[in-house]
Protein backbone atom coordinates (compact mmCIF):
# COMPACT_ATOMS: atom_id res chain seq x y z
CA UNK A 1 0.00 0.00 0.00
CA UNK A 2 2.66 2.40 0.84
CA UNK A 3 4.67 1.87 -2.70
CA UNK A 4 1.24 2.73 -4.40
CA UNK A 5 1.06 5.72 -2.55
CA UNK A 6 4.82 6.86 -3.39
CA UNK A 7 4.30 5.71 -7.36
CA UNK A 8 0.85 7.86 -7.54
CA UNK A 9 2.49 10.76 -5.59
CA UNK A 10 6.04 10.68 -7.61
CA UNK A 11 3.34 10.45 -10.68
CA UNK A 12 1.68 13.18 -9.08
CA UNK A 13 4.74 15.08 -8.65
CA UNK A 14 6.36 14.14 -12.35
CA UNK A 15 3.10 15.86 -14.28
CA UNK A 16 3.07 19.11 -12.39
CA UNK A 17 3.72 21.94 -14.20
CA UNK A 18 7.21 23.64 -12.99
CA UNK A 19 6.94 27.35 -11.63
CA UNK A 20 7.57 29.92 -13.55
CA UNK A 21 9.36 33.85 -13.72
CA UNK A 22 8.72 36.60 -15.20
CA UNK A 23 12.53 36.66 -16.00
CA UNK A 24 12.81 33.76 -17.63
CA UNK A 25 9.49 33.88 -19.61
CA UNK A 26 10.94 37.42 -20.70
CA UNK A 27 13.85 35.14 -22.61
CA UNK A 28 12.35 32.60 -23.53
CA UNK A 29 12.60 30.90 -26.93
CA UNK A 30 10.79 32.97 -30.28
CA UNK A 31 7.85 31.87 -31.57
CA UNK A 32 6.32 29.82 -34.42
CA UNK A 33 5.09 32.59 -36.71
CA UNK A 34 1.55 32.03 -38.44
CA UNK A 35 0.13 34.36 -41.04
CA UNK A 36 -3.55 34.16 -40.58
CA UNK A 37 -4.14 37.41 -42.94
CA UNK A 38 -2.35 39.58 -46.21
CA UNK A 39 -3.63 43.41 -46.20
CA UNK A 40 -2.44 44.77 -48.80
CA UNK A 41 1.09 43.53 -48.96
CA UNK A 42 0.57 43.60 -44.71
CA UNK A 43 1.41 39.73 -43.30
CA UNK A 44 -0.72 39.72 -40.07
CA UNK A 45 1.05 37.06 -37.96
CA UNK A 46 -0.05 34.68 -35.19
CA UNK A 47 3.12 34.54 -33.12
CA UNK A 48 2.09 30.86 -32.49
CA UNK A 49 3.35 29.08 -28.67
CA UNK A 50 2.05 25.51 -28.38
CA UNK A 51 2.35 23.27 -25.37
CA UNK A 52 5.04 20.70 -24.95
CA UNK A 53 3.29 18.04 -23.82
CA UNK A 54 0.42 17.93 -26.58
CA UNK A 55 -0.59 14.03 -27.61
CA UNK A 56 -1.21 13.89 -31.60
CA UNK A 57 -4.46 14.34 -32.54
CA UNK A 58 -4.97 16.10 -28.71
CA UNK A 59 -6.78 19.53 -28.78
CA UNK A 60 -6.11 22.42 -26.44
CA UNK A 61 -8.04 25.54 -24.84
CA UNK A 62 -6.12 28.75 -26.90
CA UNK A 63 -5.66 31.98 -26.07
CA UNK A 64 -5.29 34.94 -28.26
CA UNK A 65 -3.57 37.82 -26.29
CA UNK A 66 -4.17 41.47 -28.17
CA UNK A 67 -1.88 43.92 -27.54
CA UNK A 68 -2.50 47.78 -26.94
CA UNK A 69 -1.29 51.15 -27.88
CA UNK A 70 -4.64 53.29 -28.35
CA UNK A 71 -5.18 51.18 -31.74
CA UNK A 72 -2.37 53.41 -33.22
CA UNK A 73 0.80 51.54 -31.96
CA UNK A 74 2.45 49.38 -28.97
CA UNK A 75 3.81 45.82 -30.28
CA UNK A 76 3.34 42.02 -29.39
CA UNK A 77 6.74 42.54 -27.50
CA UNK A 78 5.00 43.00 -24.64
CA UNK A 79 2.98 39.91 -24.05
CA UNK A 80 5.39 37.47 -25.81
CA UNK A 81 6.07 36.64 -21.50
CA UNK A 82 2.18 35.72 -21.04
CA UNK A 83 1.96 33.65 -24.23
CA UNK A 84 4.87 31.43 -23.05
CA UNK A 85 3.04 31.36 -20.03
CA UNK A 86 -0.33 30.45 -21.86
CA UNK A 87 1.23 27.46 -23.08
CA UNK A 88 3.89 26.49 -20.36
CA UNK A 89 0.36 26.00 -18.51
CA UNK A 90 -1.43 24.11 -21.34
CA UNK A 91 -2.58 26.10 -23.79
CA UNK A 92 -2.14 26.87 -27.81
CA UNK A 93 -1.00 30.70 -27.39
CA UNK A 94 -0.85 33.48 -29.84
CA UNK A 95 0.04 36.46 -29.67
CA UNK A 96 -0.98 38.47 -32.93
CA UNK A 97 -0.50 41.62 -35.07
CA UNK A 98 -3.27 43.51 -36.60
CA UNK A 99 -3.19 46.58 -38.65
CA UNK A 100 -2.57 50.21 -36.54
CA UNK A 101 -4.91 52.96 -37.32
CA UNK A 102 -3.66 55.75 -39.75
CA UNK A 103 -5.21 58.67 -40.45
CA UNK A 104 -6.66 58.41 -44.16
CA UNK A 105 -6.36 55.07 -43.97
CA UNK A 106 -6.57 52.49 -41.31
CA UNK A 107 -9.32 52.43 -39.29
CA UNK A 108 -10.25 51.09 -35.47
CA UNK A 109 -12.54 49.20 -37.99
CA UNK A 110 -10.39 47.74 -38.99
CA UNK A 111 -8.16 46.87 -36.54
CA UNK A 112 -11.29 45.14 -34.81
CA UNK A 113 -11.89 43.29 -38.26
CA UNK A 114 -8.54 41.80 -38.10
CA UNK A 115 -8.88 40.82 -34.72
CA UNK A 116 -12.04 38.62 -35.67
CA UNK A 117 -10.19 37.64 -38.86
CA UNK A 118 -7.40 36.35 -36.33
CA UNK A 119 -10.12 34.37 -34.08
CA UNK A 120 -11.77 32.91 -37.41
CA UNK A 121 -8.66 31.04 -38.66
CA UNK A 122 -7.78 29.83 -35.40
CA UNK A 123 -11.07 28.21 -35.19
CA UNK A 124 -10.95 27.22 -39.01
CA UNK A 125 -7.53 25.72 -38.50
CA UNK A 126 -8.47 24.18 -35.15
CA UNK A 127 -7.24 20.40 -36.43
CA UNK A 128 -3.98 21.77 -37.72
CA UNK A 129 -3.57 23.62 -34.53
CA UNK A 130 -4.65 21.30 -32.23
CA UNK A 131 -6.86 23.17 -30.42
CA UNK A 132 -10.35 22.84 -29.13
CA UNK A 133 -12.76 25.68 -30.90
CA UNK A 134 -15.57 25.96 -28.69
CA UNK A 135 -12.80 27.40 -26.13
CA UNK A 136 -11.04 29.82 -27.29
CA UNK A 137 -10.29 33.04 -25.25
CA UNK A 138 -9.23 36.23 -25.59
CA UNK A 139 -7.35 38.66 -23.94
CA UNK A 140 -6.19 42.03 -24.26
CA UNK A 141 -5.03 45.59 -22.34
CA UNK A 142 -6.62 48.86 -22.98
CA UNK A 143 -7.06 49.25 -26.86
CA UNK A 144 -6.67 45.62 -26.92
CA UNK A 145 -8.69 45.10 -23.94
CA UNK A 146 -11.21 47.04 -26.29
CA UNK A 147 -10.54 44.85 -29.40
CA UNK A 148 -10.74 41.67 -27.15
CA UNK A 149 -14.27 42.90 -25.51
CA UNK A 150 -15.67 43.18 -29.29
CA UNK A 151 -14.95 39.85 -29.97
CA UNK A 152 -16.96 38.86 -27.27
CA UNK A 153 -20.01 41.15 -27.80
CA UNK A 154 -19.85 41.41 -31.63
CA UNK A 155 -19.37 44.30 -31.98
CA UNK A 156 -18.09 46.06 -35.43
CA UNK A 157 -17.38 45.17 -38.52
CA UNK A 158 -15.63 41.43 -40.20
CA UNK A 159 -13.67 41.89 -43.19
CA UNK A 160 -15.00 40.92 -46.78
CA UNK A 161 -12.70 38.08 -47.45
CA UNK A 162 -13.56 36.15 -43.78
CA UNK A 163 -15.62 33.13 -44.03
CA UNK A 164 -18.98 34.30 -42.50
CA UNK A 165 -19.80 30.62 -41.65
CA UNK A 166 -17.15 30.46 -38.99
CA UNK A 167 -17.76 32.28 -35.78
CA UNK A 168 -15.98 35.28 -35.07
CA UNK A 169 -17.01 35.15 -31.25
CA UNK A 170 -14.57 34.20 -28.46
CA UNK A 171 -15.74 31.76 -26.13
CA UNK A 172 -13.97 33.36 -22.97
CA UNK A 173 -12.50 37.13 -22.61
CA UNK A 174 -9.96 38.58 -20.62
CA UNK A 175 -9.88 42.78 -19.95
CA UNK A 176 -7.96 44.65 -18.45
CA UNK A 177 -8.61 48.39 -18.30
CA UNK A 178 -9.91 48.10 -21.65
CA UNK A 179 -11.98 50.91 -23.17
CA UNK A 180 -15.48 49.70 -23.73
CA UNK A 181 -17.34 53.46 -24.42
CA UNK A 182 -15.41 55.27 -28.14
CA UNK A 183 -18.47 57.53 -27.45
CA UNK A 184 -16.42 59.19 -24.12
CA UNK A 185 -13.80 61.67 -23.91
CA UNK A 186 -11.34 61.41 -26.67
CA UNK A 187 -11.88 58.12 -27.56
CA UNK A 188 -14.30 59.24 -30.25
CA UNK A 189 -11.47 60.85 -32.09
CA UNK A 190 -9.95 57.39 -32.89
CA UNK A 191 -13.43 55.77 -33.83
CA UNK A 192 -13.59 58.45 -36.10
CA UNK A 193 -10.06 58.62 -37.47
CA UNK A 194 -9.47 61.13 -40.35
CA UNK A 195 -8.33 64.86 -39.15
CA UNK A 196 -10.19 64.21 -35.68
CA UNK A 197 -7.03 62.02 -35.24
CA UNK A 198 -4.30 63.29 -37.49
CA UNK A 199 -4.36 66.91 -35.74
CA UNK A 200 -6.06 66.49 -32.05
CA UNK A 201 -4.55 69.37 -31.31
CA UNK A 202 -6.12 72.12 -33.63
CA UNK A 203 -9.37 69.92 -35.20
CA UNK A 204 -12.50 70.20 -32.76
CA UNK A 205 -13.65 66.86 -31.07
CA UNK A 206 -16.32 65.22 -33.55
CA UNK A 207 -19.62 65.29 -32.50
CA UNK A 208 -21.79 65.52 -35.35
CA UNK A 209 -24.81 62.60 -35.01
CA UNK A 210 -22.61 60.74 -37.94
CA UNK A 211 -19.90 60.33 -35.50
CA UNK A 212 -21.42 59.70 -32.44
CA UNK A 213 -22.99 56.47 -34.41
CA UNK A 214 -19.77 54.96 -35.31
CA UNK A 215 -18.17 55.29 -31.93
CA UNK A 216 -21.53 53.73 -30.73
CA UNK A 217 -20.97 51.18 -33.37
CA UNK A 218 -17.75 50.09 -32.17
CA UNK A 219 -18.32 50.31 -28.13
CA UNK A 220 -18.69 46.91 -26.70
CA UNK A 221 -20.65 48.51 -23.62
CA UNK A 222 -23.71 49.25 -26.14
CA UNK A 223 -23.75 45.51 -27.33
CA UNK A 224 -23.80 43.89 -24.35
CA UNK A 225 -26.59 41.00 -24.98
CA UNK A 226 -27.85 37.68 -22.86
CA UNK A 227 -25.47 34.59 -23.89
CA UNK A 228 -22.52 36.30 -24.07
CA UNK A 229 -19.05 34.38 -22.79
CA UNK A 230 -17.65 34.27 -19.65
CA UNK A 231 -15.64 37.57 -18.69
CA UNK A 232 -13.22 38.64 -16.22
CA UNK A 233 -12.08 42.37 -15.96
CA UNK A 234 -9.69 43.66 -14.08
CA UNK A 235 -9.53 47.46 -14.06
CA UNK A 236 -6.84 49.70 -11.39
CA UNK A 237 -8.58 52.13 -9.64
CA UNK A 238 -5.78 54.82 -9.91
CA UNK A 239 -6.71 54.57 -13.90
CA UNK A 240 -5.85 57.93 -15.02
CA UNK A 241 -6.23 56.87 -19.11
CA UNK A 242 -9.39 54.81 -18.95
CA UNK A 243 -11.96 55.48 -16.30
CA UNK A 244 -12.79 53.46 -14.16
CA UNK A 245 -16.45 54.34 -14.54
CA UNK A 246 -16.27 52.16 -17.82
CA UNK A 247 -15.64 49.09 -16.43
CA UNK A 248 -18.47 49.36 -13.98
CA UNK A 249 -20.73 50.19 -16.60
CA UNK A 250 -19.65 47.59 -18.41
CA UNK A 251 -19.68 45.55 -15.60
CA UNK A 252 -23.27 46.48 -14.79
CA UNK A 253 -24.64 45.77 -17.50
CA UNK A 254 -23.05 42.23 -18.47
CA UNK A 255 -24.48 41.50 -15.44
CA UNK A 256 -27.25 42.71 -15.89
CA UNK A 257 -28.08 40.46 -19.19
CA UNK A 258 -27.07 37.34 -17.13
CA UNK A 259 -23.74 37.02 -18.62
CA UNK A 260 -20.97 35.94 -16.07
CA UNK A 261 -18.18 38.77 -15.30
CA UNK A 262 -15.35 38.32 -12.90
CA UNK A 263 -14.43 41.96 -11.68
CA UNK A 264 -12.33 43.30 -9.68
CA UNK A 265 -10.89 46.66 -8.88
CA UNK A 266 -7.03 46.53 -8.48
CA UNK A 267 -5.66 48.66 -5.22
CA UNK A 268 -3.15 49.88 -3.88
CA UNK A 269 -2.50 52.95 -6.33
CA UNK A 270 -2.17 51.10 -9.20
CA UNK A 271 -2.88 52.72 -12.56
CA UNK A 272 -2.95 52.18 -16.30
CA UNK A 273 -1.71 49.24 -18.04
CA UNK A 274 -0.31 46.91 -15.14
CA UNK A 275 -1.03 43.52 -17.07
CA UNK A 276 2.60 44.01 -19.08
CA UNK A 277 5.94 42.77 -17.96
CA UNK A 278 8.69 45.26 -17.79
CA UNK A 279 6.16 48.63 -18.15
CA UNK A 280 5.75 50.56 -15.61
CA UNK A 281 4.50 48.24 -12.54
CA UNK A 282 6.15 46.45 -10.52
CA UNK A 283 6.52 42.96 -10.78
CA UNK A 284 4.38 41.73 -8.27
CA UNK A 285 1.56 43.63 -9.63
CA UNK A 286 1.83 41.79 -13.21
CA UNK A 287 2.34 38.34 -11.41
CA UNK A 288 -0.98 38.71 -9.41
CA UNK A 289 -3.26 39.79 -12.44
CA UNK A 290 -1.68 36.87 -14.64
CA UNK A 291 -2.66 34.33 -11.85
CA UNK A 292 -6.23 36.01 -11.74
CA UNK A 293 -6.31 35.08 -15.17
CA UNK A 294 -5.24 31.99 -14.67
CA UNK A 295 -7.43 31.08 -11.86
CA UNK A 296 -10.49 32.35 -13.77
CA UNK A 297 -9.61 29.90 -17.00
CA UNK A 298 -9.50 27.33 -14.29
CA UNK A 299 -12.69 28.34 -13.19
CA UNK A 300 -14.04 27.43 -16.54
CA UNK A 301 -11.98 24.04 -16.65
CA UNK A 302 -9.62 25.11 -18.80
CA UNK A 303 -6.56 24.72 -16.67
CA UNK A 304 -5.96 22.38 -13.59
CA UNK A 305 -3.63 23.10 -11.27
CA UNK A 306 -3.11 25.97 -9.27
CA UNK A 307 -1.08 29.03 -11.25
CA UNK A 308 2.78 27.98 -11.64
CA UNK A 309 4.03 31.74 -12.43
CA UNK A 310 5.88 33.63 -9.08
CA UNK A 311 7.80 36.74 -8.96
CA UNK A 312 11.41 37.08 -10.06
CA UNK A 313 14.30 36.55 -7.88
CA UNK A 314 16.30 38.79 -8.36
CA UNK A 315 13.21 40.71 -9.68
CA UNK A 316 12.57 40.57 -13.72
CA UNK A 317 12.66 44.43 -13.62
């Protein structure tokens, strides 16, 4: 009796996943790189991490992280880190490029349309992948917190050349401080694009009824709808780029239409943007919001296991 208990705890012992840092997910190795889209001479790129352990044939939660930058820059630098992470723990992780919004040209239209363009080959490539497409998640901070909400509410456009008869919805979402309301503040200047975001400076904030409607039209927070996926936000009180008054609303109101949301308000002074590795937060800060992330996939059976990642020793940054 005693050997069976050593062999099923060494067993035990042998499958758990081995903690990780910040430090050394910051080095890890590159990615596989996946174009899942060609705009105009653009490759859009799924910078592809897939578990070790994967059985052939085997399919896998994924995880699409969405990087921010007000729709107008930032990088997948950033959350290259949390997609090793994704898939140390299990997952099939990208972490993926879309278009950035140029006056005159690009739009936040299209930058959402990519997005959903991203979600729809993953789930038409599923086999190939080996993952599992009635869970895929997505997750994003602040403009990508904003393009990973619309792929949970449906909100704006898909591009002409997707294949409609593949779901552009994400089966799980992860926010943090992402904008939710383009109608609000200055947000409407990038909805609108054009001279409203070439020259904030000198052109007056649009607010003819034209504009209003598009920002409307690409606010998750006015498509909130019963049967939506499971959410969790997390949104830092200190917030001095996105309210915090968005994420209640939001909040509010996915509640409201019996949709499950996870939220919590982070403490302790902390601010804008505290989801990426090497930023502006300190380390500690990043580690706890990636295990609330963890913990909530978990919640959904996703993951088993309680979160491997701990902060750096020496710290990462």
């Amino acid at each position: 009796m005693l050997r069976a208990v050593l062999l099923l705890s060494l067993a035990a012992f042998s499958t758990a996943a081995p903690a990780a840092t910040l430090a050394e997910l910051m080095r890890g190795a590159p990615p596989e790189d996946i174009v899942y889209a060609d705009r105009a001479g653009e490759r859009l790129l799924l910078h592809t991490f897939r578990p070790a352990d994967t059985a052939p044939g085997e399919r896998r939660p994924a995880i699409l992280w969405i990087h921010g930058g007000a729709w107008v820059g930032g990088t997948t630098e950033g959350f290259m880190p949390l997609a090793r992470y994704s898939a140390a723990r299990g997952l099939v992780a990208f972490n993926i490029t879309y278009r950035l919004a140029k006056p005159g040209s690009v739009t936040v239209a299209d930058c959402v349309a990519d997005c959903r363009s991203a979600l729809r080959y993953v789930r038409a490539h599923a086999a190939a992948l080996g993952v599992d497409p009635s869970r895929i998640a997505v997750a994003g901070d602040s403009a990508g917190g904003h393009l990973a909400a619309v792929l949970g509410t449906d909100t704006g456009p898909s591009h002409p050349d997707d294949a409609q008869t593949v779901s552009g919805r994400a089966d799980a979402l992860l926010l943090f401080n992402p904008i939710v309301d383009m109608t609000e503040a200055d947000w409407i200047r990038f909805a609108v694009g054009g001279p409203a975001l070439a020259d904030k400076k000198n052109t007056p904030r649009p607010s003819a009824p034209e504009d209003l409607a598009l920002a409307r039209s690409l606010s998750p927070l006015f498509d909130v709808a019963p049967g939506q996926p499971p959410a969790l936000l997390l949104h830092g009180r200190a917030d001095r780029i996105v309210p915090l008054s968005q994420a209640e609303r939001f909040a509010a109101a996915y509640r409201a239409a019996g949709n499950r949301i996870d939220f919590t308000v982070v403490e302790g002074g902390v601010g804008h943007a505290f989801v990426i590795p090497g930023y502006k937060w300190p380390e500690p800060v990043v580690v706890e919001a990636v295990r609330a992330a963890d913990a909530f996939l978990a919640s959904l059976d996703w993951l088993t296991g309680e979160p491997t990642l701990t902060v750096s020793s020496p710290p990462a940054w």
